[in-house]
Protein backbone atom coordinates (compact mmCIF):
# COMPACT_ATOMS: atom_id res chain seq x y z
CA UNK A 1 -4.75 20.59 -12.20
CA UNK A 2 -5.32 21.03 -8.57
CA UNK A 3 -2.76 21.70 -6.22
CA UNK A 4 -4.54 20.30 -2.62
CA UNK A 5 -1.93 17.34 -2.57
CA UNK A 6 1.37 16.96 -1.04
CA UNK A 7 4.10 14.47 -2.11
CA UNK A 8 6.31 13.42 0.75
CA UNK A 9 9.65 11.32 0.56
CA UNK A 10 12.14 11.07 3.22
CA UNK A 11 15.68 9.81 1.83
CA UNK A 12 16.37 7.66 4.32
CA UNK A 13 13.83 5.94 3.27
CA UNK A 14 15.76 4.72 0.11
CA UNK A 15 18.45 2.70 2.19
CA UNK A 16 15.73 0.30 3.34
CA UNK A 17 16.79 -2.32 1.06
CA UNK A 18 17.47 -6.16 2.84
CA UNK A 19 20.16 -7.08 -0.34
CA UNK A 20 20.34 -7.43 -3.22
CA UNK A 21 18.73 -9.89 -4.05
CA UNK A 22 15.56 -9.30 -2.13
CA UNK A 23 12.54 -8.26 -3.96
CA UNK A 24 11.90 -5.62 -1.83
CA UNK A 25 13.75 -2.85 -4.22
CA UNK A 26 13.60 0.98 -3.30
CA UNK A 27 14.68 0.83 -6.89
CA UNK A 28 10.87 1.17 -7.51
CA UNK A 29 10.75 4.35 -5.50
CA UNK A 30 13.49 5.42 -7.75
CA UNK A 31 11.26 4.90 -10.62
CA UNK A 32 8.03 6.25 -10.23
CA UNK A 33 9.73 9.49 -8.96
CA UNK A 34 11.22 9.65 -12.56
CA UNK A 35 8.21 8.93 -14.37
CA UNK A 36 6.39 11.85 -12.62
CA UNK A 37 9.13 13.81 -13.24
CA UNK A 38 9.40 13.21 -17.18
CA UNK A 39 5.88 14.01 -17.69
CA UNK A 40 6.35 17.28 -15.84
CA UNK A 41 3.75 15.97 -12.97
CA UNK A 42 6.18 16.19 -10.19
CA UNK A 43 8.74 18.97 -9.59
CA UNK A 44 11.16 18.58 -6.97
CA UNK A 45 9.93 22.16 -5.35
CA UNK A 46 6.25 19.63 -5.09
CA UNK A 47 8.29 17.06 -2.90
CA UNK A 48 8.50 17.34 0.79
CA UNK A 49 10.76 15.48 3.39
CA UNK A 50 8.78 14.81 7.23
CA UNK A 51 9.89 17.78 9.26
CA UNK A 52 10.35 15.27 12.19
CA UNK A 53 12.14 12.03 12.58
CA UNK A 54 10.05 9.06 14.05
CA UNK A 55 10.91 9.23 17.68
CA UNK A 56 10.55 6.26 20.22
CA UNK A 57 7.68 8.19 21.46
CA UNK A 58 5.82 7.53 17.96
CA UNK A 59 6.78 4.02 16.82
CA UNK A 60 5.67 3.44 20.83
CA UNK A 61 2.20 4.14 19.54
CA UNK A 62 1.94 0.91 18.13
CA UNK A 63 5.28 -1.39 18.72
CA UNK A 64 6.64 -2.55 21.87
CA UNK A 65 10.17 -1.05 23.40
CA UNK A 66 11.61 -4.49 23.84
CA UNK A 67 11.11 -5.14 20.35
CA UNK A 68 11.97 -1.42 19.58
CA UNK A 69 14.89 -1.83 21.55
CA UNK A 70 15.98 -5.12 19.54
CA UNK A 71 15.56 -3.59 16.50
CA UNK A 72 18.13 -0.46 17.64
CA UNK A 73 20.86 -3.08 18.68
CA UNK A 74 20.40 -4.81 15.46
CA UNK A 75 20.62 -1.77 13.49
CA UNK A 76 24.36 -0.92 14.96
CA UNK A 77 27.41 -2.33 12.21
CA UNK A 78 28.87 -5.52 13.15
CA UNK A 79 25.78 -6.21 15.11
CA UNK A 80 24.60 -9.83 13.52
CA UNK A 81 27.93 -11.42 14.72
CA UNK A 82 26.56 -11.80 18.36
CA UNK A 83 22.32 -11.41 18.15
CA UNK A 84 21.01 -14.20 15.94
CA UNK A 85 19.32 -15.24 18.80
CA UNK A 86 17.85 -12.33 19.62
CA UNK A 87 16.84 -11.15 15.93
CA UNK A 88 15.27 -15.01 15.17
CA UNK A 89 13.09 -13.99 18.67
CA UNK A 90 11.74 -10.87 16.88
CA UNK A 91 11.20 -11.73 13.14
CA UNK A 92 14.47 -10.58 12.25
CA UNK A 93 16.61 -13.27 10.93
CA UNK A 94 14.14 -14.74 8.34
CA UNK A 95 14.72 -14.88 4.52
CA UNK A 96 11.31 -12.41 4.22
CA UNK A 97 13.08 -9.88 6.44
CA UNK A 98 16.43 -10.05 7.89
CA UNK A 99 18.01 -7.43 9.63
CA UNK A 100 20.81 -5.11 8.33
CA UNK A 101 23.06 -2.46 9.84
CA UNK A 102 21.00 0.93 10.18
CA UNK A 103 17.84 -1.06 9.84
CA UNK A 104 15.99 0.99 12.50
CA UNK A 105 17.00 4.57 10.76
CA UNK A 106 15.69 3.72 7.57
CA UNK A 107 12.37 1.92 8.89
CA UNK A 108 11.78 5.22 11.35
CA UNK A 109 12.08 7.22 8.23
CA UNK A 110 9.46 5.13 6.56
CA UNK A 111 7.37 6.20 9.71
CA UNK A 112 8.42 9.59 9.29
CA UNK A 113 6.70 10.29 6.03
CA UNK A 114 3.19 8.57 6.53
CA UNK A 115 2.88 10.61 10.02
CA UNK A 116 3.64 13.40 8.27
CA UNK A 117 1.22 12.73 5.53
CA UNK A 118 -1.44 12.09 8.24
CA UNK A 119 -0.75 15.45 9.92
CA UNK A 120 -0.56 17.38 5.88
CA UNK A 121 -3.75 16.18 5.61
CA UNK A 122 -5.86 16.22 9.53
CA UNK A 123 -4.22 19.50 9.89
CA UNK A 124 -5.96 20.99 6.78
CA UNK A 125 -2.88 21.79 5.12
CA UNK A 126 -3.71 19.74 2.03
CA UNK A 127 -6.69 17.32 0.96
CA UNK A 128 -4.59 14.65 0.10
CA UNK A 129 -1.21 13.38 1.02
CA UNK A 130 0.98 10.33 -0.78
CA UNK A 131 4.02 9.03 1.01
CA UNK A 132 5.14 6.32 -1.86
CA UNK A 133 7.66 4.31 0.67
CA UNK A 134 4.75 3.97 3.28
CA UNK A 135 2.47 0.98 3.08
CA UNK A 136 4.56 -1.51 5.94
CA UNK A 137 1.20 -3.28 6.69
CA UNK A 138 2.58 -6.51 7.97
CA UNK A 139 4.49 -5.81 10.90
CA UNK A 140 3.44 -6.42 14.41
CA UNK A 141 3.60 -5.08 17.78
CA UNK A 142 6.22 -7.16 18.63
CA UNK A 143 7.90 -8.59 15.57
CA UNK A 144 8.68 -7.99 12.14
CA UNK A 145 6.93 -10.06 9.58
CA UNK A 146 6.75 -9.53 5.33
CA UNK A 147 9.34 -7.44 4.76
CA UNK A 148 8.18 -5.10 7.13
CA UNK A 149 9.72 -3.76 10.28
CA UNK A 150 7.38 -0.67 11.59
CA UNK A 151 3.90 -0.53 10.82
CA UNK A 152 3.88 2.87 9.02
CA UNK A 153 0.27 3.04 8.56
CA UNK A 154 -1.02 1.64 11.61
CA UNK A 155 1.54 4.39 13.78
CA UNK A 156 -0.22 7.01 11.53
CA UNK A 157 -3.58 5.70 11.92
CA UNK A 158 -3.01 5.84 15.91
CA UNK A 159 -1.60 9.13 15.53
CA UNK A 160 -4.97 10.66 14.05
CA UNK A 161 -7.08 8.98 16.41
CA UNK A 162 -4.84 10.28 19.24
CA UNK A 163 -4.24 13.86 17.97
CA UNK A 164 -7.17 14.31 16.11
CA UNK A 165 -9.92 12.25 17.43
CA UNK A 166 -10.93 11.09 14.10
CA UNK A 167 -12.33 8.31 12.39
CA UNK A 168 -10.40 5.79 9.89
CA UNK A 169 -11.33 3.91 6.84
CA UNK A 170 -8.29 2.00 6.19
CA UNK A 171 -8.59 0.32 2.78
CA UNK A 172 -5.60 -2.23 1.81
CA UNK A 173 -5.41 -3.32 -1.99
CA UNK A 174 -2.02 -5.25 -1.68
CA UNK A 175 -2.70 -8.60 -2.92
CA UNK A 176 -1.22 -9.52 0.63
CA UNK A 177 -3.62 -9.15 3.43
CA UNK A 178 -3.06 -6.73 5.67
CA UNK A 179 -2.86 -8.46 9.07
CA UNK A 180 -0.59 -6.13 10.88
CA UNK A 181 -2.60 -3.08 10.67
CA UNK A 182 -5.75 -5.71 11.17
CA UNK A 183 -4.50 -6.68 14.49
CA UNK A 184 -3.74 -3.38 16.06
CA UNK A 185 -7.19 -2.48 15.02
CA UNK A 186 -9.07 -5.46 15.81
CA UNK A 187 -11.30 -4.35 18.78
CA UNK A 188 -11.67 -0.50 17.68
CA UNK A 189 -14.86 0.52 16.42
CA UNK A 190 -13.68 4.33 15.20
CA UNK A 191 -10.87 2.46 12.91
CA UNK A 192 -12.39 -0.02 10.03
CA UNK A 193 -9.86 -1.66 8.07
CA UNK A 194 -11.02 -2.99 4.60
CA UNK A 195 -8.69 -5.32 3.07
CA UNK A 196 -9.29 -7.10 -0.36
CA UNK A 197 -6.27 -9.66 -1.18
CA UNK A 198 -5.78 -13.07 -2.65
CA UNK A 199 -7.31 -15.85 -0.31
CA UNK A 200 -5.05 -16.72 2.24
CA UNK A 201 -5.88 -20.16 1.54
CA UNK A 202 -2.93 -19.96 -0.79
CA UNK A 203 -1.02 -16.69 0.05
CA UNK A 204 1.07 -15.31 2.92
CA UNK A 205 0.24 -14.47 5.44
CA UNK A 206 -2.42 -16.98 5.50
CA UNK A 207 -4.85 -14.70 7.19
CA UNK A 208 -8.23 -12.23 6.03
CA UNK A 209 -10.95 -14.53 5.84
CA UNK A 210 -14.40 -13.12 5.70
CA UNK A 211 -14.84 -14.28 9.21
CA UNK A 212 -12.57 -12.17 11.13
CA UNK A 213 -14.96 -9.25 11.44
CA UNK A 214 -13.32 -7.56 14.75
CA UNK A 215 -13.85 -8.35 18.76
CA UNK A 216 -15.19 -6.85 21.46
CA UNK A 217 -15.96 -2.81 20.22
CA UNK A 218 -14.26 -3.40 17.45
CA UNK A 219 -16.91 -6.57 15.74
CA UNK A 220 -18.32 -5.53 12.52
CA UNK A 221 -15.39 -2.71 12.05
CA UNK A 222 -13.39 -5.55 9.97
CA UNK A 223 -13.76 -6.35 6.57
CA UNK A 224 -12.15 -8.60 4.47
CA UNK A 225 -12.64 -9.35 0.16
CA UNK A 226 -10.17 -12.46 0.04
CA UNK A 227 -10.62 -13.30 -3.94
CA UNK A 228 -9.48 -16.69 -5.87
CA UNK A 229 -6.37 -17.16 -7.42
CA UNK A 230 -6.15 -16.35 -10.93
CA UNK A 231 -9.05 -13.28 -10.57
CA UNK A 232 -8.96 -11.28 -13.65
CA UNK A 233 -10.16 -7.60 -14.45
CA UNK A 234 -14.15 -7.70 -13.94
CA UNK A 235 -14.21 -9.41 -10.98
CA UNK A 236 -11.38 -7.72 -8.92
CA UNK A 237 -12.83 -4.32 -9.49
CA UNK A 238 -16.89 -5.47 -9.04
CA UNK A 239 -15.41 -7.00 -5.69
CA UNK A 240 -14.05 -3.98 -4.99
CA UNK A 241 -16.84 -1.64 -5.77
CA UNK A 242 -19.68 -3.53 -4.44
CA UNK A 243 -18.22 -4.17 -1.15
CA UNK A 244 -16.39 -0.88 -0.67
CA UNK A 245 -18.75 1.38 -1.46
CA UNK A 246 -21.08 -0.50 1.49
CA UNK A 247 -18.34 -0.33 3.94
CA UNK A 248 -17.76 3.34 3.50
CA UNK A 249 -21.62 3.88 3.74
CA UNK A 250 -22.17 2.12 7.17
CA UNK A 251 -18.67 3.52 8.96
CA UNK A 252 -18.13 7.16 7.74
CA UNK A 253 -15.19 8.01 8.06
CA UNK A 254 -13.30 11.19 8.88
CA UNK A 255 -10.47 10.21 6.47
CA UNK A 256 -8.85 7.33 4.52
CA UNK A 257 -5.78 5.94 4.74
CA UNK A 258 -5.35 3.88 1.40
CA UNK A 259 -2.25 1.11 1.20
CA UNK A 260 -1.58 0.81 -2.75
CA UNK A 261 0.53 -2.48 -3.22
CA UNK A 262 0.69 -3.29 -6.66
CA UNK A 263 1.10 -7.20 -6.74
CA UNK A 264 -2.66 -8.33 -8.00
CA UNK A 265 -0.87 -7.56 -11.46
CA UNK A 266 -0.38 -10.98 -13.65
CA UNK A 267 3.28 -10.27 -14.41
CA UNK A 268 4.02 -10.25 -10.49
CA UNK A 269 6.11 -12.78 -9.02
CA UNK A 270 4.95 -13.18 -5.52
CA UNK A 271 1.23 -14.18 -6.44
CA UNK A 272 -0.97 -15.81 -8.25
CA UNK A 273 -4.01 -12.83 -9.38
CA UNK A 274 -3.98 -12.16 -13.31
CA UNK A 275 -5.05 -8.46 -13.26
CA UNK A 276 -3.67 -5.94 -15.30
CA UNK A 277 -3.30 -1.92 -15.14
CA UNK A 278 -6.48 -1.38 -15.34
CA UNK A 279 -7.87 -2.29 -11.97
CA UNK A 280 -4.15 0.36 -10.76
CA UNK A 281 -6.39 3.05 -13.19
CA UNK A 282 -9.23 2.49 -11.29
CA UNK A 283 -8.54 1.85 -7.72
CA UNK A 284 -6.98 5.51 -6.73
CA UNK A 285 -10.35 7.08 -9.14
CA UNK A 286 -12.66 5.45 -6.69
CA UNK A 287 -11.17 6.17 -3.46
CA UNK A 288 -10.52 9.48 -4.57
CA UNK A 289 -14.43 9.74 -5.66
CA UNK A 290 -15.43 8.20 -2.33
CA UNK A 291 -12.90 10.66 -0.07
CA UNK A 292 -14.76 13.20 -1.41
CA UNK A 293 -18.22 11.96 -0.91
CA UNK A 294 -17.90 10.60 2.47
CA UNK A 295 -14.40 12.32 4.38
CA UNK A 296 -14.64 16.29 2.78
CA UNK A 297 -11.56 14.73 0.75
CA UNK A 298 -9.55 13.76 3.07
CA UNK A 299 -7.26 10.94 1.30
CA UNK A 300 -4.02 9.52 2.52
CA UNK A 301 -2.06 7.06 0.39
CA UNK A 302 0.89 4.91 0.73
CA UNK A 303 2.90 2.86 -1.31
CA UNK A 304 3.22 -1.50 -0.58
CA UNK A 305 3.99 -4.30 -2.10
CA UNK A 306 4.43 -4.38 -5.76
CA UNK A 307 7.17 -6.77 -7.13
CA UNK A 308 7.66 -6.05 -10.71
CA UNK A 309 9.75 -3.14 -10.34
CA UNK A 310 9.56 -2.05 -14.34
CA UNK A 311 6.81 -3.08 -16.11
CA UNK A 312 4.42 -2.45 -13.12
CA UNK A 313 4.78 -0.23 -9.71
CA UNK A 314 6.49 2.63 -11.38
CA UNK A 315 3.07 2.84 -13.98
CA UNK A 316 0.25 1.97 -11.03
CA UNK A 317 1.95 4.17 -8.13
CA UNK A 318 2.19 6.93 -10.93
CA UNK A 319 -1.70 7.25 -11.15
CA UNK A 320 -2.18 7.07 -7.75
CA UNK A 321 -0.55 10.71 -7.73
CA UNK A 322 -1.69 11.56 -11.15
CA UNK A 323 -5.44 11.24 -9.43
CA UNK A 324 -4.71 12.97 -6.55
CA UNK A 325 -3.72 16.47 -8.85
CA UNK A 326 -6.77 15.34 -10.91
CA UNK A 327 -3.95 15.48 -14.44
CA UNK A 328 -5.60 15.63 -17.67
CA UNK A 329 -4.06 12.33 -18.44
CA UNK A 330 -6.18 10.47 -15.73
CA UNK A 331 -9.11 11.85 -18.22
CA UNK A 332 -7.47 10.28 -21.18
CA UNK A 333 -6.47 7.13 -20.02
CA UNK A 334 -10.59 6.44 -19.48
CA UNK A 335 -11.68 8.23 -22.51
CA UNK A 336 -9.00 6.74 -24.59
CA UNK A 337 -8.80 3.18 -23.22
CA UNK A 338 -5.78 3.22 -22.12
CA UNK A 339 -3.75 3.77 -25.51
CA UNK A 340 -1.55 7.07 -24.18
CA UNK A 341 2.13 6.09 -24.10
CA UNK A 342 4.64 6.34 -21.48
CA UNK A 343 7.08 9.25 -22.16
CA UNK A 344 9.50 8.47 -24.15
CA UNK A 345 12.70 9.86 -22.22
CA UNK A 346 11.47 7.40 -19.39
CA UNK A 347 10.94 4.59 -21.29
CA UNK A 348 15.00 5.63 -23.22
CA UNK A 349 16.41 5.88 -19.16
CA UNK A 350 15.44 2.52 -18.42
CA UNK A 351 14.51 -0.05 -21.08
CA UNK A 352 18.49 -0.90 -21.34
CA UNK A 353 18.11 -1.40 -17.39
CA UNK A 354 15.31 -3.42 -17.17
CA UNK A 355 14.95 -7.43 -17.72
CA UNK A 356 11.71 -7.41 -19.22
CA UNK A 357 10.50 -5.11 -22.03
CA UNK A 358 8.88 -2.46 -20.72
CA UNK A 359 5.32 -1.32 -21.41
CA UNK A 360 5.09 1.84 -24.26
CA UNK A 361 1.99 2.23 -22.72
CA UNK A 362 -0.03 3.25 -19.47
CA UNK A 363 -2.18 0.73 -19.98
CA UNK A 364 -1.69 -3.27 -21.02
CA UNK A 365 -1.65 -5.01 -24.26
CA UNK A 366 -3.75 -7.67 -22.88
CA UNK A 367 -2.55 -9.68 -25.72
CA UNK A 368 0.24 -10.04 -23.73
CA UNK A 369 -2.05 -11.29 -20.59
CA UNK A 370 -3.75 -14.89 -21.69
CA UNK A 371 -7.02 -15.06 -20.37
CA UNK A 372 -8.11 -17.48 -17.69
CA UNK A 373 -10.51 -20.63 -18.87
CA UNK A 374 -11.67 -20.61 -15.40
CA UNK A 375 -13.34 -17.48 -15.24
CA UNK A 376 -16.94 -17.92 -14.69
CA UNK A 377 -16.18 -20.20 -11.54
CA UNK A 378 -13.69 -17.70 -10.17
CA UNK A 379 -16.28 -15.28 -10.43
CA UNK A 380 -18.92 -16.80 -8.91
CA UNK A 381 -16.94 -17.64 -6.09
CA UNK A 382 -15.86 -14.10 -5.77
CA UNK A 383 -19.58 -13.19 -5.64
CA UNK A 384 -20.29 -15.51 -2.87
CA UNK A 385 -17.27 -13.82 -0.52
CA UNK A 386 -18.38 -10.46 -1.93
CA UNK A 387 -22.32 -11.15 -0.12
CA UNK A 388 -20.28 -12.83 3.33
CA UNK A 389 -18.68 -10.10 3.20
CA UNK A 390 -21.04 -7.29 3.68
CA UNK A 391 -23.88 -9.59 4.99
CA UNK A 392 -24.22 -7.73 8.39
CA UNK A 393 -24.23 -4.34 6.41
């Protein structure tokens, strides 16, 4: 296995949590960590906290200080008593994303570990870097939005460009488009974002048609794959490939930032995609292939969205990792279609705590996954954003 990847977790990261009922769970950070563990993939010598705490100075990259300076009041205890006004003003007092009492410490911790990914890798200290918490793609400037408070990966993005002078390929898989980072980005032409979600037609945030390609500097440095509900297997992934692989070409990039939300899968709550494992197998093999091939392998990766906490995120974020250190069982999983079983001491730790069955294996029983009778029209339509998509390329 190689060892050119770093693993970074801050643990204040774990006490961004918005109740307990919220499907935003750092349970799922929780999780994956133990899988790793269990199959002897992660050691907790491999694990690094940020060296530095996200300073005003760095979340003023990207967010506002009267919104920066909202989110510190709200953060204090006892503070929702006399600010609903002023959270409802910045995003803060919605169901998505309410605020809670150290709200800012655990969201600049969140920042914390995707800068210091970014810096792992743009200071040649590793080839890749994975920050599982990161992935806080729909916040704004100047309000929170999705569940998301800072913008992780677009602070991290601006801290290359700034520090490093580099050029981004940011490529967001969340099911979610990822307007946030979009936004920021919008009329830069040495940061493309790639984004390939479910239509927004039908999804929150409502945004990442094929027509927003950029403004000003920035036009033809935007991309967006918005696919049909119900998208199965074949098509997500031939989306994916035939569009990506053209982006990449035309921009090359110094390094990729990769956002990994989880939530295409069919068991996932918040959507309506009908994918299973197999396109979480393949997505971190081709960005990994492509890092190599077009950035001397640089590869950053963050966590996301993902909202099946067991049977899911714990089994996709896994590979992303597993890829990065190139384990046998990344070989396997292709060669043997998917038919290598979870360890068992995982699967003993937290069947009694989960409220689904979980999977014995990496990889579906798509028994378990009906198939769609609408397939061939979903697919053509898919091909028909897939050619908008990369028209000008």
């Amino acid at each position: 296995m190689s060892s050119n990847a770093i693993f970074f977790h801050h643990p204040g990261s774990e006490k961004y949590k918005f109740g307990e009922e919220h499907p935003f769970d750092p349970m799922r950070l929780t999780l994956t960590v133990d899988l790793l563990k269990r199959m002897g993939a992660l050691k907790d010598d491999q694990i690094q906290a940020p060296h530095l705490s996200a300073d005003n100075e760095l979340l003023a990259l990207v967010h506002r200080q009267d919104y920066l300076d909202a989110v510190k009041q709200l953060s204090a205890p006892g503070s929702g008593e006399h600010n609903d006004s002023l959270a409802g003003k910045y995003g803060l007092q919605t169901e998505d994303t309410p605020f809670f009492a150290g709200i800012h410490q655990a969201a600049s911790a969140i920042v914390s570990g995707s800068v210091a990914a970014a810096d792992a890798v743009m200071s040649g200290r590793t080839l890749h870097a994975f920050h599982l918490a990161g992935g806080l793609h729909h916040a704004f400037p100047e309000r929170a939005a999705g569940f998301c408070v800072y913008n992780d990966a677009a602070i991290a993005i601006e801290h290359i460009r700034r520090t490093y002078g580099a050029r981004v390929l940011y490529i967001d898989t969340d099911v979610h488009h990822g307007d946030g980072v979009q936004w920021v980005f919008y009329a830069d032409q040495n940061v493309c974002t790639y984004s390939i979600h479910e239509t927004g037609r039908f999804l929150f945030p409502g945004t990442g048609f094929v027509h927003e390609k950029g403004v000003d500097g920035g036009f033809g440095a935007c991309f967006n794959v918005p696919l049909e509900p119900y998208t199965e297997d074949e098509s997500w992934l031939e989306s994916f490939n035939v569009t990506l692989r053209k982006v990449i070409a035309a921009h090359k990039p110094d390094v990729i930032i990769s956002q990994h939300g989880c939530d295409a899968h069919a068991y996932d709550p918040l959507s309506h995609m009908h994918c299973s494992m197999r396109i979480y197998r393949e997505i971190p093999a081709i960005i990994h292939e492509l890092a190599h091939d077009y950035a001397d392998g640089k590869w950053i990766a963050l966590g996301g969205g993902g909202y099946d906490i067991w049977r899911v995120v714990p089994r996709a974020w896994a590979l992303v990792w597993l890829t990065m250190i190139e384990h046998p069982i990344t070989t396997d999983l292709q060669e043997a279609g998917g038919g290598t079983p979870l360890p068992a001491d995982w699967l003993g730790q937290w069947s009694a705590s989960s409220p689904h069955e979980l999977p014995s294996h990496w990889m579906d029983d798509l028994t378990f996954i009906p198939p769609i009778p609408r397939r061939d029209e979903i697919t053509l339509k898919n091909r028909m954003t897939q050619q908008i998509a990369i028209q000008d390329l």
